[in-house]
Protein backbone atom coordinates (compact mmCIF):
# COMPACT_ATOMS: atom_id res chain seq x y z
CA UNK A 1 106.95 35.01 107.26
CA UNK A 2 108.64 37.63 109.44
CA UNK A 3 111.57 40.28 108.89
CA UNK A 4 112.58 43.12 110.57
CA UNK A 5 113.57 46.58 108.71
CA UNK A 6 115.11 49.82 110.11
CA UNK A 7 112.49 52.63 111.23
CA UNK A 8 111.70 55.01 108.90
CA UNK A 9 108.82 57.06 107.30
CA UNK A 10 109.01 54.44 103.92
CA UNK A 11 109.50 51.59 106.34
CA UNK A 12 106.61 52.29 108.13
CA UNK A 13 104.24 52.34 105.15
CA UNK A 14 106.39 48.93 104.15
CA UNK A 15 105.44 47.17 107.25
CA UNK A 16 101.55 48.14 106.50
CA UNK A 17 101.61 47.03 103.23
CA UNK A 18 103.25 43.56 104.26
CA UNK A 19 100.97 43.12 107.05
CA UNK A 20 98.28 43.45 104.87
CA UNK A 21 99.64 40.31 103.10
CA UNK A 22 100.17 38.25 106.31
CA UNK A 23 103.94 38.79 106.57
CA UNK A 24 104.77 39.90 110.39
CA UNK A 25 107.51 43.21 110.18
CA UNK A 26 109.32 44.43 113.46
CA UNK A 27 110.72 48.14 112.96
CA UNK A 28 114.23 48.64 115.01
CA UNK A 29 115.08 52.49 115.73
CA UNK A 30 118.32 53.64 113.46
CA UNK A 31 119.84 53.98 117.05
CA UNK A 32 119.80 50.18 117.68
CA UNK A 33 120.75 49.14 114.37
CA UNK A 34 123.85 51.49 114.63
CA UNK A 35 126.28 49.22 116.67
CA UNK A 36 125.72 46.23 114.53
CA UNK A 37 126.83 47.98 111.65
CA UNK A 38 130.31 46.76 109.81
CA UNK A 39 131.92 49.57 108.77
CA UNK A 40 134.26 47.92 105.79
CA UNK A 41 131.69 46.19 103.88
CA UNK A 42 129.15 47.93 100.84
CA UNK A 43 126.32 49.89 102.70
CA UNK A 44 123.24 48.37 102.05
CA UNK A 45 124.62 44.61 102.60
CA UNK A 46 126.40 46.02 106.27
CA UNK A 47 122.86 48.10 107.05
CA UNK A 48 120.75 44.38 106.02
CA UNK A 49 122.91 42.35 108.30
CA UNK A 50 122.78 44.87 110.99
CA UNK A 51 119.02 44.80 111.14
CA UNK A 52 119.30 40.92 110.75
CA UNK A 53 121.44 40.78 113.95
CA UNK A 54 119.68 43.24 115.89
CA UNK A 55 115.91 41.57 115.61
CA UNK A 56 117.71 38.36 116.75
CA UNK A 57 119.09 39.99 120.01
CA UNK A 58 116.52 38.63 122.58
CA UNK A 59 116.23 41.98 124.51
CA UNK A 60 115.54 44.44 121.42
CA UNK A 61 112.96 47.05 121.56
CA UNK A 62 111.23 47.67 118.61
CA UNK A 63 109.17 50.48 117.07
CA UNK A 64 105.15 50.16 116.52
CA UNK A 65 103.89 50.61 112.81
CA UNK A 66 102.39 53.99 112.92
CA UNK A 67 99.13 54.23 110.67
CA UNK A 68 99.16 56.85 107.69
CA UNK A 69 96.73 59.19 110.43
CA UNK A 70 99.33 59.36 112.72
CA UNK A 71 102.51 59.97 110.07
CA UNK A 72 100.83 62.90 109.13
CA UNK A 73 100.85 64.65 112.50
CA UNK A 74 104.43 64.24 112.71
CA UNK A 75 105.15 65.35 109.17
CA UNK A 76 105.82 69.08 108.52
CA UNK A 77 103.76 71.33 106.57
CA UNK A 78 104.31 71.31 102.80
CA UNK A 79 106.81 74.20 102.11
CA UNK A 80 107.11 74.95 105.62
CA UNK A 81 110.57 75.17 107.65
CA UNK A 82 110.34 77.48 110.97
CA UNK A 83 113.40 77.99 113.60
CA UNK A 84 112.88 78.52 117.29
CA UNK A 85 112.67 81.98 118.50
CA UNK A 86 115.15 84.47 117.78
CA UNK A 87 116.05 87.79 118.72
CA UNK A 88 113.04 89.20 116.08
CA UNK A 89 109.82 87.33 117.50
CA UNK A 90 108.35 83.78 117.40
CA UNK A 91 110.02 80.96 114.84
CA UNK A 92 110.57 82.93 111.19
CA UNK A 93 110.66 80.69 108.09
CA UNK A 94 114.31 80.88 106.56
């Protein structure tokens, strides 16, 4: 069975976890799920058939399934929220 979800940090480990179980996931970037989205019907039942019609679109480009290694690079550290540099030195926590 296949299915497609919208790209996030919880979809990623999703897709893993039904891989592992034989089940083929494609991940579509929030971006490309955005247009198919029907603005006057409940959220989560205009987000599912948005994702529906974008994996059927023959030209869509979806994300790979990052591993658990490579979420982790991208994730900040715990506790930890810096801005660029400023006026008084190199990114400051605020």
């Amino acid at each position: 069975m296949s299915g497609g979800l919208e790209a996030c940090a919880g979809a990623h480990y999703w897709a893993r976890e039904l891989g592992k179980q034989g089940h083929e996931v494609w991940l579509i970037s929030p971006q490309f799920v955005k247009p198919y989205v029907k603005e006057e019907q409940e959220r989560r039942a205009s987000d599912a058939e948005a994702v529906c019609e974008a994996v059927g679109r023959p030209n869509m480009r979806f994300v790979p399934v990052k591993s658990p290694e490579q979420q982790d690079v991208l994730a900040p550290a715990p506790g930890a929220q810096w801005i660029g540099e400023g006026a008084d030195g190199p990114g400051q926590p605020w």
